[in-house]
C-alpha atoms as a PDB file:
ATOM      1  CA  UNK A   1      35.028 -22.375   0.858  1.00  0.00           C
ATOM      2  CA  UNK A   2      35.096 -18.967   1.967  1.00  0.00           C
ATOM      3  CA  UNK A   3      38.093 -17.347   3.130  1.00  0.00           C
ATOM      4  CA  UNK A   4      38.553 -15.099   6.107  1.00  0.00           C
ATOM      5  CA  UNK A   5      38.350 -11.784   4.068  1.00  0.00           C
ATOM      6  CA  UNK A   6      35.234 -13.374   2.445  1.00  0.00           C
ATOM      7  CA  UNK A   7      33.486 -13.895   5.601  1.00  0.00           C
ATOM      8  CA  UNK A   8      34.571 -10.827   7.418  1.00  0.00           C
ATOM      9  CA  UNK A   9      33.016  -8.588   4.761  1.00  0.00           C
ATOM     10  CA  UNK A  10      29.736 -10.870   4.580  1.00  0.00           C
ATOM     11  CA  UNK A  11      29.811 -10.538   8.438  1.00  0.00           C
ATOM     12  CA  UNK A  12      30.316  -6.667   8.296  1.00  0.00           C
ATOM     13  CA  UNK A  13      27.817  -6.826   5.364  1.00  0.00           C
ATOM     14  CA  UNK A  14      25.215  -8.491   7.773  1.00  0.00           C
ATOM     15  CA  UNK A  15      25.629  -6.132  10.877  1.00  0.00           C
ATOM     16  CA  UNK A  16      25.485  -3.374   8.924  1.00  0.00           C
ATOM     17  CA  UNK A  17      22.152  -4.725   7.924  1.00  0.00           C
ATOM     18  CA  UNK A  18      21.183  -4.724  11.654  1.00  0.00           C
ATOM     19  CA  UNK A  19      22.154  -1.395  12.905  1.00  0.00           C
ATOM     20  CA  UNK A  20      20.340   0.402   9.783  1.00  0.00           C
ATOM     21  CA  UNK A  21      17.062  -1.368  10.487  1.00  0.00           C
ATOM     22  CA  UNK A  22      15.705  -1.541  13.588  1.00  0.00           C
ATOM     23  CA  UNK A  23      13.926  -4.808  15.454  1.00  0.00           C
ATOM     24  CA  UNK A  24      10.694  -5.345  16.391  1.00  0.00           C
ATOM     25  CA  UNK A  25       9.928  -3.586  19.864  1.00  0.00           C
ATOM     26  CA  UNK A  26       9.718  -5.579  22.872  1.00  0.00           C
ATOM     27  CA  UNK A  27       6.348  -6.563  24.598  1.00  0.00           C
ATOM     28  CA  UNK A  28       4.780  -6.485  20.386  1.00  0.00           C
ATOM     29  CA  UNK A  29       1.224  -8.245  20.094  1.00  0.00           C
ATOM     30  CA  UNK A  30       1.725 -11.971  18.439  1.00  0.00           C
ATOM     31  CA  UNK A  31      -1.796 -11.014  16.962  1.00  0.00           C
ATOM     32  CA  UNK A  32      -1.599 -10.266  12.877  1.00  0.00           C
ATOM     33  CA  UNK A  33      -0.750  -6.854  12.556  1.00  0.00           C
ATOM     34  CA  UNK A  34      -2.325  -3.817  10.744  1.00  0.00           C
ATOM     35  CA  UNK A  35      -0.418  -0.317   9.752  1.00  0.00           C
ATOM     36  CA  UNK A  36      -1.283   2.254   7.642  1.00  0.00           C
ATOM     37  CA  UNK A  37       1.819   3.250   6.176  1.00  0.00           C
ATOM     38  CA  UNK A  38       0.878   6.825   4.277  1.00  0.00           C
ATOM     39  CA  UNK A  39      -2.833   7.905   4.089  1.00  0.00           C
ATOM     40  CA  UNK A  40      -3.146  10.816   1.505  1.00  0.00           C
ATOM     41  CA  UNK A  41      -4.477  10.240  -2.007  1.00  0.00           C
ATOM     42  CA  UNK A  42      -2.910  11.477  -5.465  1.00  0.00           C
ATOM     43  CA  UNK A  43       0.298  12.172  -6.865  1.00  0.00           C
ATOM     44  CA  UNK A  44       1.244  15.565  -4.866  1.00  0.00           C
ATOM     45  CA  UNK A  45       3.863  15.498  -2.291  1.00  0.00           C
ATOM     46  CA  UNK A  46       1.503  16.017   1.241  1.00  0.00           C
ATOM     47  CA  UNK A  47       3.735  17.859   4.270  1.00  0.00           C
ATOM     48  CA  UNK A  48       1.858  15.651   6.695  1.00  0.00           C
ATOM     49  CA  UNK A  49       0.567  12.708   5.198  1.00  0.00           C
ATOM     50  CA  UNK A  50       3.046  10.173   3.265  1.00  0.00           C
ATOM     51  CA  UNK A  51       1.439   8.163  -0.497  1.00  0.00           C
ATOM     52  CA  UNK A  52      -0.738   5.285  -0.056  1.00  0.00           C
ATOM     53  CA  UNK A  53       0.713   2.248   1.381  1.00  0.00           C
ATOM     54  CA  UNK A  54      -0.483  -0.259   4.094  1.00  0.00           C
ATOM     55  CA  UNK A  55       1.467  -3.204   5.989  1.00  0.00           C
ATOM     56  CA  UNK A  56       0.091  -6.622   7.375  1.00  0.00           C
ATOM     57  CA  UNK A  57       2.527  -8.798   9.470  1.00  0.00           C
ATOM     58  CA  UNK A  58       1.515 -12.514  10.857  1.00  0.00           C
ATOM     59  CA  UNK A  59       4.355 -14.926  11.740  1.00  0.00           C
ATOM     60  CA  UNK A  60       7.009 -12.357  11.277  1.00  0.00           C
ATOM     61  CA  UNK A  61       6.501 -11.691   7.465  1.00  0.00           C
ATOM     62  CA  UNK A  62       5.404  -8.335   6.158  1.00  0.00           C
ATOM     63  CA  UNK A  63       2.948  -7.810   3.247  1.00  0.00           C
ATOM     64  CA  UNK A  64       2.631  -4.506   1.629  1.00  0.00           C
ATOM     65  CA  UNK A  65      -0.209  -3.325  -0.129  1.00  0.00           C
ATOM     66  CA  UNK A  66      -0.066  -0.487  -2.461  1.00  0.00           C
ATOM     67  CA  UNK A  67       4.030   1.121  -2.694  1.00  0.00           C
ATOM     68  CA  UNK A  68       3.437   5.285  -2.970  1.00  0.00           C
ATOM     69  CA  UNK A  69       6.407   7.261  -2.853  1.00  0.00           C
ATOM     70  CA  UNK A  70       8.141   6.698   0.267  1.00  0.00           C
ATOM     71  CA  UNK A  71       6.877   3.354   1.368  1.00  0.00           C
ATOM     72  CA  UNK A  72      10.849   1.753   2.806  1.00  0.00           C
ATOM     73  CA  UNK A  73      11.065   4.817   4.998  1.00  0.00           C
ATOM     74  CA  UNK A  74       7.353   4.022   6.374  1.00  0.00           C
ATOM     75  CA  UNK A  75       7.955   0.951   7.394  1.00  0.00           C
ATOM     76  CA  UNK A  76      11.489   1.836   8.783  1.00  0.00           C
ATOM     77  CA  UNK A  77       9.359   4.504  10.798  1.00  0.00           C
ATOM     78  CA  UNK A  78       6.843   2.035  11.854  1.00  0.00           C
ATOM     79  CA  UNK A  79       9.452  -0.090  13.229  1.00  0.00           C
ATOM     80  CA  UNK A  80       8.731  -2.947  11.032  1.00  0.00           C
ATOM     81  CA  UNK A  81      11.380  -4.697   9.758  1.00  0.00           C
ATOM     82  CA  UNK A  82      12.279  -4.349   5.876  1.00  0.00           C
ATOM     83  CA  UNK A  83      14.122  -7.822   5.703  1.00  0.00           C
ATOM     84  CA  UNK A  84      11.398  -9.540   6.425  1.00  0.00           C
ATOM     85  CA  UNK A  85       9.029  -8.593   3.251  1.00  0.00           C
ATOM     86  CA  UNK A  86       7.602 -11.337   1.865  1.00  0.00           C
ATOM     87  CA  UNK A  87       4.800 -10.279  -0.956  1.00  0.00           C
ATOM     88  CA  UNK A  88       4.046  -6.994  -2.274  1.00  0.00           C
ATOM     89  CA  UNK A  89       0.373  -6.315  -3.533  1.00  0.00           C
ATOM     90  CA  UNK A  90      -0.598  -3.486  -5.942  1.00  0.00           C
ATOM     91  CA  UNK A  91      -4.026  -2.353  -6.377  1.00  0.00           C
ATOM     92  CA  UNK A  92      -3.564  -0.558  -9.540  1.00  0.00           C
ATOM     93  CA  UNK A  93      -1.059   0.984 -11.680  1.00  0.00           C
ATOM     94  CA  UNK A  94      -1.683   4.888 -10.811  1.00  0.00           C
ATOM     95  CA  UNK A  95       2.069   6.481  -9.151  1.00  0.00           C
ATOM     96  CA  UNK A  96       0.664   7.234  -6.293  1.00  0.00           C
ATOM     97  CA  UNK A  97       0.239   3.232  -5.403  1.00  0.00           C
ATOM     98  CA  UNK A  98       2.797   1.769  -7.618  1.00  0.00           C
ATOM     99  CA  UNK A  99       6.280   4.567  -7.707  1.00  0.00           C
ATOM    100  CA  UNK A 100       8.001   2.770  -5.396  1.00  0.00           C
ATOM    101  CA  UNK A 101       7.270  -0.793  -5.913  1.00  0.00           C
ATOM    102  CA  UNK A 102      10.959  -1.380  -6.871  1.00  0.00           C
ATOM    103  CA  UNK A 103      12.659   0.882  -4.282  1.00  0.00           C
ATOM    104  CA  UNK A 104      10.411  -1.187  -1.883  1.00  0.00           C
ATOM    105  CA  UNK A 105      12.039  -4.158  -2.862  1.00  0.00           C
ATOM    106  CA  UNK A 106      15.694  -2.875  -3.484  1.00  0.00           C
ATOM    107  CA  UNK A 107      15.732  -1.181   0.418  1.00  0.00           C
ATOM    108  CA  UNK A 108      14.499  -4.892   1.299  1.00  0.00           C
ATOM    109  CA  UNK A 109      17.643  -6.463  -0.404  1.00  0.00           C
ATOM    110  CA  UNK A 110      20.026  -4.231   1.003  1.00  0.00           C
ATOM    111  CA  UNK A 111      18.492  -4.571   4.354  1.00  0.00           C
ATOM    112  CA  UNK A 112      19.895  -8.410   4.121  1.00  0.00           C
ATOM    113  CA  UNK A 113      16.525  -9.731   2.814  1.00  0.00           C
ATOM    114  CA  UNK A 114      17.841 -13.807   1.417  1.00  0.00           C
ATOM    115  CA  UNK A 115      14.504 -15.225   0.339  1.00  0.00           C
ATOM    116  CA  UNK A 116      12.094 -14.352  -2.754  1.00  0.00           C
ATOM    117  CA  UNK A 117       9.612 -11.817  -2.846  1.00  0.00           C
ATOM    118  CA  UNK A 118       6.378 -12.537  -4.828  1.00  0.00           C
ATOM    119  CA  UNK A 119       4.752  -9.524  -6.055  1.00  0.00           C
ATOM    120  CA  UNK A 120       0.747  -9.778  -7.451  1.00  0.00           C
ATOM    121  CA  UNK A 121      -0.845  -6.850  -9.314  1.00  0.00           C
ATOM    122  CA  UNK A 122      -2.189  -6.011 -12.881  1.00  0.00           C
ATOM    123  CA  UNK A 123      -0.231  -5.942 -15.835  1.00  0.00           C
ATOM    124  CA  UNK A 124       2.599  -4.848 -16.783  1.00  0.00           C
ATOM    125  CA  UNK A 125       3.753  -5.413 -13.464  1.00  0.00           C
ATOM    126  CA  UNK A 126       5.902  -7.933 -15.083  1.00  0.00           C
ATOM    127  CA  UNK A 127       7.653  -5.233 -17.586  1.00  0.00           C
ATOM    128  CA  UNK A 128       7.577  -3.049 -14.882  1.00  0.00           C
ATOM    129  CA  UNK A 129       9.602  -5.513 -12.722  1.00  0.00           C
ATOM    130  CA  UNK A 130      12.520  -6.057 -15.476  1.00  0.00           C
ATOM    131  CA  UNK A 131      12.328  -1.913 -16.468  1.00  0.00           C
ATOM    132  CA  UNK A 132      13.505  -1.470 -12.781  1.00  0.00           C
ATOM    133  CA  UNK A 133      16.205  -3.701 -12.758  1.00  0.00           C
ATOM    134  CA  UNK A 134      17.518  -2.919 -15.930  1.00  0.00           C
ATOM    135  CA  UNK A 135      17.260   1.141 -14.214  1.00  0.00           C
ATOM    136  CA  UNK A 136      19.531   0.010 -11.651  1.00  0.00           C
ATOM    137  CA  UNK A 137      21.986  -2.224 -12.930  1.00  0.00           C
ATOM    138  CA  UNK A 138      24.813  -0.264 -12.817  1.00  0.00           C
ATOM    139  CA  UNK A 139      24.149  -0.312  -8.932  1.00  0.00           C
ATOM    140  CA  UNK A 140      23.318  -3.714  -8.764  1.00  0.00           C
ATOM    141  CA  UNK A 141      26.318  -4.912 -10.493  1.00  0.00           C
ATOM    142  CA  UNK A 142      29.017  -2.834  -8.532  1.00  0.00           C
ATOM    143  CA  UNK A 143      27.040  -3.951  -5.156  1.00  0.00           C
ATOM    144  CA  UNK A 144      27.243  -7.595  -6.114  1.00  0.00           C
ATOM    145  CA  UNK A 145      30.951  -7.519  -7.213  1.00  0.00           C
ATOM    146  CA  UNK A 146      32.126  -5.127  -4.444  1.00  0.00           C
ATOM    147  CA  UNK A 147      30.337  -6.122  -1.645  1.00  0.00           C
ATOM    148  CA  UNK A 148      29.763  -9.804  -1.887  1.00  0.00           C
ATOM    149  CA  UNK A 149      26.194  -9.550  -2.072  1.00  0.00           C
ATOM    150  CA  UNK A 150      23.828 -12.207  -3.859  1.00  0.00           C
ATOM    151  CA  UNK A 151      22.135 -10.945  -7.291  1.00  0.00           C
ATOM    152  CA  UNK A 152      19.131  -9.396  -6.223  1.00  0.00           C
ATOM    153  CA  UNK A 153      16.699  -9.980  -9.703  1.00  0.00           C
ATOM    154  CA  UNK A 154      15.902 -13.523  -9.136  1.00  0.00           C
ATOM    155  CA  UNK A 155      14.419 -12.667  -5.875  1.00  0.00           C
ATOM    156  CA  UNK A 156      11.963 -10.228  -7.243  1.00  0.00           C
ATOM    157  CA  UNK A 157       8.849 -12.623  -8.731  1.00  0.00           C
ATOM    158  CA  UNK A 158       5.883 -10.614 -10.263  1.00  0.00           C
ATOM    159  CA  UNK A 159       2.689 -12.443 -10.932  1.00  0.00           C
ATOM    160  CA  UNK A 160       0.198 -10.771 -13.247  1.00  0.00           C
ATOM    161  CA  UNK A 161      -3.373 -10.521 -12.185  1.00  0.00           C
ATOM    162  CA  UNK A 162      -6.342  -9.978 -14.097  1.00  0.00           C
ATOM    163  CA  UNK A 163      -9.018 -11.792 -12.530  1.00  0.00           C
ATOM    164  CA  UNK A 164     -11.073 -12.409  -9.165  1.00  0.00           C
ATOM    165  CA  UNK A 165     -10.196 -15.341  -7.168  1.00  0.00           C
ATOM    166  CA  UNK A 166      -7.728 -16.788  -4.707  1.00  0.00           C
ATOM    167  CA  UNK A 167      -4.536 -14.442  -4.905  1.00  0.00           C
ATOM    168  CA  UNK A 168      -2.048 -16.689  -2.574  1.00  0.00           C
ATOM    169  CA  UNK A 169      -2.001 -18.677   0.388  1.00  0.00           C
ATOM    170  CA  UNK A 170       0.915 -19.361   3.118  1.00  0.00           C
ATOM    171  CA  UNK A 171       1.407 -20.834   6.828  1.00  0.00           C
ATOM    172  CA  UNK A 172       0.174 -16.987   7.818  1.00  0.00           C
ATOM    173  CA  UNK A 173      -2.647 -15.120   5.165  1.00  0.00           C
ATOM    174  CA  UNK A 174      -4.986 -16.435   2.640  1.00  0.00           C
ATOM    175  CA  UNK A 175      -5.074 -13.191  -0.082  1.00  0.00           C
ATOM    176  CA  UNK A 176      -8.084 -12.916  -2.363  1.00  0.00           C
ATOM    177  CA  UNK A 177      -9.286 -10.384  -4.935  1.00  0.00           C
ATOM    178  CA  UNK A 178     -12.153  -8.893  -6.688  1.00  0.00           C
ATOM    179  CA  UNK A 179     -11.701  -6.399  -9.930  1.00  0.00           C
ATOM    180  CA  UNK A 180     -12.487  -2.875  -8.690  1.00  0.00           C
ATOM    181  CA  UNK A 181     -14.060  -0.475 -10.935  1.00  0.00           C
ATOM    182  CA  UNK A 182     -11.875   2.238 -11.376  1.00  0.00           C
ATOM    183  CA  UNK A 183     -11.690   3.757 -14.673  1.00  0.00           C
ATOM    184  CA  UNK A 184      -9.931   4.745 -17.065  1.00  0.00           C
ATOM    185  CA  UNK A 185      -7.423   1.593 -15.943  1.00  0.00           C
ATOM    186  CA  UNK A 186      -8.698  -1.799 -17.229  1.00  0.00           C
ATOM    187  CA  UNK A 187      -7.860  -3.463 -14.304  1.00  0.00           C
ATOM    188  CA  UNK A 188      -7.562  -2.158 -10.685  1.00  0.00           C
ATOM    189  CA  UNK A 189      -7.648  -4.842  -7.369  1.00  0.00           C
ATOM    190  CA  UNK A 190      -9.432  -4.608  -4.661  1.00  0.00           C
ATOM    191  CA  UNK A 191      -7.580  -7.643  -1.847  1.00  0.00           C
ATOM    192  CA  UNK A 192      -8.577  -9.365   1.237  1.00  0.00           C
ATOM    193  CA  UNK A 193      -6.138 -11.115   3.637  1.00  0.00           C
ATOM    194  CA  UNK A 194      -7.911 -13.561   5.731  1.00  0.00           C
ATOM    195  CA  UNK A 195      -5.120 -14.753   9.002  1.00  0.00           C
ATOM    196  CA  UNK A 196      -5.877 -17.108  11.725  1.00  0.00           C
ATOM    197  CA  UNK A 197      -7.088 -14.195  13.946  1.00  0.00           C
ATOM    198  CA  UNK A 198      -8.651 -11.651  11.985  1.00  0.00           C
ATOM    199  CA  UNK A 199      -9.565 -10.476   8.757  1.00  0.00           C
ATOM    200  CA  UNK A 200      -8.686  -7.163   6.284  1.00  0.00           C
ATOM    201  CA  UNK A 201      -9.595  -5.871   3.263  1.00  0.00           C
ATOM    202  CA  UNK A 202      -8.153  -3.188   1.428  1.00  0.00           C
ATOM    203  CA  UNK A 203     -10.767  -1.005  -1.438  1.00  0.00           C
ATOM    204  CA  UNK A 204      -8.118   0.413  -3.535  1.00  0.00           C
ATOM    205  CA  UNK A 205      -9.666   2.814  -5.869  1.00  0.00           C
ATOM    206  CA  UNK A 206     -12.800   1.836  -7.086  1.00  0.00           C
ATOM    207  CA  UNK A 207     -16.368   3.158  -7.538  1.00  0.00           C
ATOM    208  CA  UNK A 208     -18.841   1.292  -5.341  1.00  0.00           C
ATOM    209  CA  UNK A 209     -19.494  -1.998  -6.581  1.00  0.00           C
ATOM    210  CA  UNK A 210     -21.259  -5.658  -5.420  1.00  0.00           C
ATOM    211  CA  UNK A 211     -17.350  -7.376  -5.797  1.00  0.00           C
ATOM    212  CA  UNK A 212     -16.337  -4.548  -2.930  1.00  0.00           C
ATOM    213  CA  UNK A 213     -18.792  -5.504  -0.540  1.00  0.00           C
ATOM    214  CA  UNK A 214     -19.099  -9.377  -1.013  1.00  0.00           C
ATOM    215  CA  UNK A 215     -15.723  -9.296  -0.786  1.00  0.00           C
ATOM    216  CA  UNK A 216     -15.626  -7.318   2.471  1.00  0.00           C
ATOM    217  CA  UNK A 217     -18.586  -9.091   3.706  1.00  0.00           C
ATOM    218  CA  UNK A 218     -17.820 -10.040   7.703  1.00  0.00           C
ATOM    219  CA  UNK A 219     -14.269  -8.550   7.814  1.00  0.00           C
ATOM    220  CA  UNK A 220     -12.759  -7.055  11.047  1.00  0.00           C
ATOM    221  CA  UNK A 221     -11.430  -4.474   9.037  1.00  0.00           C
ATOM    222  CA  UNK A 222     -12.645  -2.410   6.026  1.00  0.00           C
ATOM    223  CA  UNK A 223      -9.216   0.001   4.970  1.00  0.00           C
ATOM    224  CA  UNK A 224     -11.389   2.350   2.374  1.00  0.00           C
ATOM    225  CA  UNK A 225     -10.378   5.227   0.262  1.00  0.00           C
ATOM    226  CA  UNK A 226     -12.149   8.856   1.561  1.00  0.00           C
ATOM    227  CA  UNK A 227     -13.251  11.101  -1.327  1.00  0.00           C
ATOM    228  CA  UNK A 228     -14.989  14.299  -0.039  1.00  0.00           C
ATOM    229  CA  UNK A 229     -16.351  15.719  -3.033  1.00  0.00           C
ATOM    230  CA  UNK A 230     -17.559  18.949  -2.004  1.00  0.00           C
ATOM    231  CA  UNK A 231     -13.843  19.563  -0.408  1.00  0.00           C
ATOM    232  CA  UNK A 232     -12.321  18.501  -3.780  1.00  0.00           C
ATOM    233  CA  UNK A 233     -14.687  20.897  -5.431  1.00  0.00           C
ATOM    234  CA  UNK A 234     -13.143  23.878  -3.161  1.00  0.00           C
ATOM    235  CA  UNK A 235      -9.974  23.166  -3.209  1.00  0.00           C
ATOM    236  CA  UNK A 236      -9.512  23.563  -7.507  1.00  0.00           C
ATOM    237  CA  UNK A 237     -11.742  26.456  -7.148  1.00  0.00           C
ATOM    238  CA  UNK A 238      -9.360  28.375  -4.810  1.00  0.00           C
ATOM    239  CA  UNK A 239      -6.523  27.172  -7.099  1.00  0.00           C
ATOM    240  CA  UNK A 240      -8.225  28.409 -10.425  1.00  0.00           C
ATOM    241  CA  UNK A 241      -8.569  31.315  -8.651  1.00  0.00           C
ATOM    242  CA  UNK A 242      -4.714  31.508  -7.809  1.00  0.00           C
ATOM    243  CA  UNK A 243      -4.175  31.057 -11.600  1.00  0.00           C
ATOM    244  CA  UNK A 244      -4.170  26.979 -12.369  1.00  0.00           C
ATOM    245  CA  UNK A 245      -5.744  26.206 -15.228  1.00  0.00           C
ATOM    246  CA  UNK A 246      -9.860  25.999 -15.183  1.00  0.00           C
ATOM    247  CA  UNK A 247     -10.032  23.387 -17.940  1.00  0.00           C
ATOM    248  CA  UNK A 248      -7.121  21.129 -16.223  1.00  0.00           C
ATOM    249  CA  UNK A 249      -9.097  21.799 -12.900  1.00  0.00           C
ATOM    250  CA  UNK A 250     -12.246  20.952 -14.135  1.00  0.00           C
ATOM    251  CA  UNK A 251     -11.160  17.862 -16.071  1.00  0.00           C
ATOM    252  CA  UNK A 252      -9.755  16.383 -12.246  1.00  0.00           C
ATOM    253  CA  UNK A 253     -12.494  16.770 -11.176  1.00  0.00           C
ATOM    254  CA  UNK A 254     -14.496  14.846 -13.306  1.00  0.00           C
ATOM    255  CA  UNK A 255     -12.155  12.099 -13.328  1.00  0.00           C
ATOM    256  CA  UNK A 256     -11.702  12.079  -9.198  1.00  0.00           C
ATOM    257  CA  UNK A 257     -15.625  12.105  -9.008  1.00  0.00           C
ATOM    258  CA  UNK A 258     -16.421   9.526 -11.841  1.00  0.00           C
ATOM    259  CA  UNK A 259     -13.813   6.845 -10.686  1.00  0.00           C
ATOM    260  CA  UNK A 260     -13.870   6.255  -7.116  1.00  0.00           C
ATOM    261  CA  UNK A 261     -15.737   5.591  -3.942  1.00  0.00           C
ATOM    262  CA  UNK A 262     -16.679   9.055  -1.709  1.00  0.00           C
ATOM    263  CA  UNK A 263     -16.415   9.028   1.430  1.00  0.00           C
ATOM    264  CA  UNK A 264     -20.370   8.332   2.219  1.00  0.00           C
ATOM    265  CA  UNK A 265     -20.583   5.323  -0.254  1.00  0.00           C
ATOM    266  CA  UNK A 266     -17.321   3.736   1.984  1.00  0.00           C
ATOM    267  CA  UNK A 267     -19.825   3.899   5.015  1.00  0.00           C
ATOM    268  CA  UNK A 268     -22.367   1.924   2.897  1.00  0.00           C
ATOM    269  CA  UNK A 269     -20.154  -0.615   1.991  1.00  0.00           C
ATOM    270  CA  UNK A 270     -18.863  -1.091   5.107  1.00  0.00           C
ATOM    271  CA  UNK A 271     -22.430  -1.066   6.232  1.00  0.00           C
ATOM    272  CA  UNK A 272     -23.660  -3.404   3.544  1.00  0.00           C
ATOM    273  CA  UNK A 273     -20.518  -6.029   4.214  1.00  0.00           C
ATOM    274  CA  UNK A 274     -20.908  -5.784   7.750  1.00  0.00           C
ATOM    275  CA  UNK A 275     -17.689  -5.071   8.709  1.00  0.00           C
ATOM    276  CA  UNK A 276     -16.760  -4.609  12.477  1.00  0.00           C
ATOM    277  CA  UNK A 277     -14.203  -1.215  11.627  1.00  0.00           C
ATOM    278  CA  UNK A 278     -14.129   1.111   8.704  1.00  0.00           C
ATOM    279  CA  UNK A 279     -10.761   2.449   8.393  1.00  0.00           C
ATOM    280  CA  UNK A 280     -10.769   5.968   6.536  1.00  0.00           C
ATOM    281  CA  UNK A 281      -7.639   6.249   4.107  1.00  0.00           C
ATOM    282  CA  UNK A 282      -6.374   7.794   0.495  1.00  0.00           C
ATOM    283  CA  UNK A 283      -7.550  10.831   1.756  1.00  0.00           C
ATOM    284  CA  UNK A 284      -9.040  13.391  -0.984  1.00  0.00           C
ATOM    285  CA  UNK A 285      -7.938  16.621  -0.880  1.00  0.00           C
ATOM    286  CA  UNK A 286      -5.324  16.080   1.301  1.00  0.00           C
ATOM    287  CA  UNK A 287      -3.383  18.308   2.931  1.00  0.00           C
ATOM    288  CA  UNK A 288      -5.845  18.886   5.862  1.00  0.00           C
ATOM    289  CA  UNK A 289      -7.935  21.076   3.525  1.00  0.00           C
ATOM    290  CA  UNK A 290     -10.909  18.873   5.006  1.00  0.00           C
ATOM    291  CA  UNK A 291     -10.750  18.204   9.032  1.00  0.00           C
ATOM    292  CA  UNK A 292     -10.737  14.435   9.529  1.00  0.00           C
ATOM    293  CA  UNK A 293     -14.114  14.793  11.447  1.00  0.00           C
ATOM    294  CA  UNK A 294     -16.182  15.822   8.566  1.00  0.00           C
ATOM    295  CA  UNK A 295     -14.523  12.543   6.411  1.00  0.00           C
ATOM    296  CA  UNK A 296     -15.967  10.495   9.709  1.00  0.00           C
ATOM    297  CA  UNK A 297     -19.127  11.917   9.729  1.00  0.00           C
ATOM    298  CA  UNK A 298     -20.109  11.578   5.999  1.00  0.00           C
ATOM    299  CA  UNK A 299     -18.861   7.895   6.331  1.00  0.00           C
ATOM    300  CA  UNK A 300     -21.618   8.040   9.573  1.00  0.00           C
ATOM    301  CA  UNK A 301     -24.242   8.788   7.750  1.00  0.00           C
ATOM    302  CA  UNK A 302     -24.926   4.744   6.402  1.00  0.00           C
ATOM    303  CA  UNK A 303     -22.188   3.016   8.975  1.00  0.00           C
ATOM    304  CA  UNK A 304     -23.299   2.677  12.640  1.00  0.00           C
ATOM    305  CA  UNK A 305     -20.192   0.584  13.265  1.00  0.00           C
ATOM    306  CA  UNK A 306     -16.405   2.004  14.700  1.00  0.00           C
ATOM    307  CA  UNK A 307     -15.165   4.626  12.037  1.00  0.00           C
ATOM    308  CA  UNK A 308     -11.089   5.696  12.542  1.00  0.00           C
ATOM    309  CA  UNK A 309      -9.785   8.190  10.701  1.00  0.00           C
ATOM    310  CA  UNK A 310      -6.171   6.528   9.917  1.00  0.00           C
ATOM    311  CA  UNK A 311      -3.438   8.683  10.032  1.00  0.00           C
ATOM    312  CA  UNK A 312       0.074   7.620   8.850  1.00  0.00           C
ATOM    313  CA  UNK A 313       1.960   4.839  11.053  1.00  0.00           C
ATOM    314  CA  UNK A 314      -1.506   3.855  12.678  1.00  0.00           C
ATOM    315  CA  UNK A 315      -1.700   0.287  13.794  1.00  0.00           C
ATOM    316  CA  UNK A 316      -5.225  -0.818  14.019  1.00  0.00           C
END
């Protein structure tokens, strides 16, 4: 039994909780929820745009797809709530979607999250899952001791993926996944959540492939990557100029053109699936190098459906 110094500091623990996170707003849709987290693409540090992440919520649980640098304070900024996380997704194991998987996850705990957290992706998410914890045991271990809270490593689950099929299923989502093409990793995700109300899939990076749009076939929404080649092209040529490295430069760019969907291919997907909305996201360059409008008219040129340009904290 607990005694009264016990409960006052689990109490104290527990409304701390509550004032650093804030509630859902009043008035909020029951319908599953959609919200691009951070909508840039790559490893730099974008002033206006935060790393790729996305959020779905249906019957009060959060899933998060893809955990780019900054991904807690997203969702703190979106409103959401972080105790409520339930699964974590990861397309593929580039830092840009994966850097903060664990922070995700330890902002969740301290937030008062009590239940488990599954997390799906490729390997080693598993390795990457104990490397974390064994990062930040020092802090775990003083937090458990000194402030009475419950051991958060058994609540942290990763499950391996290497292979198309049914992901998970709940009371809220059904998750499924095709292998994306997306080279040089050998394997990279591409997921659908399927709720009671509507449907979303998320491309990850990947070149165009038959997977991608069988697996998007019908959805209500298509969240795609948006490469604009030409604006790639421009942007390493004015920083050669400024004295980066031509070989490094050129080298990106093969690798950003060889290994992912531009932003014209996502319109033929999405036109090929047949999706109602095609959700332009992962934006290359970034940094508003390219206005959104030209992204949303290459993706015009095969889609004849809605096209949104998603923009960080956008709830579609």
């Amino acid at each position: 039994m607990l005694n009264r110094r016990e409960t006052l500091k689990i109490s104290a623990g527990a409304l701390l909780a509550s004032a650093l996170e804030p509630g859902l707003a009043a008035g909020q849709p029951a319908r599953t929820r959609i919200v691009l987290l951070g909508t840039t693409g790559g490893p730099p540090l974008q002033a206006t745009r935060a790393a790729p992440s996305n959020a779905v919520v249906a019957g009060g649980s959060l899933y998060v797809v893809d955990c780019g640098n900054g991904v807690a304070r997203q969702i703190v900024q979106a409103g959401l709530r972080l105790r409520a996380l339930k699964d974590i997704f990861i397309t593929h194991h580039h830092s840009d979607h994966n850097l903060d998987y664990g922070n995700l996850f330890y902002f969740a705990w301290y937030a008062g999250l009590q239940d488990q957290v599954n997390s799906y992706g490729p390997p080693p998410l598993a390795e990457m899952t104990k490397k974390f914890f064994e990062l930040n045991a020092f802090d775990i271990d003083i937090r458990t001791r000194d402030e009475s809270r419950r051991d958060p490593r058994p609540l942290l689950v990763p499950h391996e993926i290497v292979s198309a099929g049914i992901v998970m299923q709940d009371r809220n989502v059904k998750v499924t996944c095709v292998l994306a093409d997306h080279p040089p990793l050998p394997v990279a995700l591409s997921y659908r959540f399927d709720a009671a109300d509507r449907s979303v899939v998320f491309s990850g990076d990947t070149r165009k492939t038959d997977a991608l749009v069988n697996l998007a076939k019908g959805a209500d929404v298509f969240v795609c990557e948006a490469q604009y080649l030409p604006g790639m092209r421009e942007v390493l040529q004015r920083a050669v100029e400024a004295g980066y490295d031509k070989a490094t430069a050129d080298a990106l760019f093969k690798s950003i053109s060889g290994n992912a969907l531009s932003v014209a291919q996502a319109g033929e997907v999405a036109q090929a699936a047949g999706v109602k909305t095609l959700v332009l996201s992962h934006f290359v360059p970034g940094g508003g190098s390219v206005p959104e409008q030209v992204f949303v008219e290459q993706a015009r040129k095969a889609f004849s459906g809605e096209i949104i340009a998603g923009r960080d904290l956008l709830e579609v």
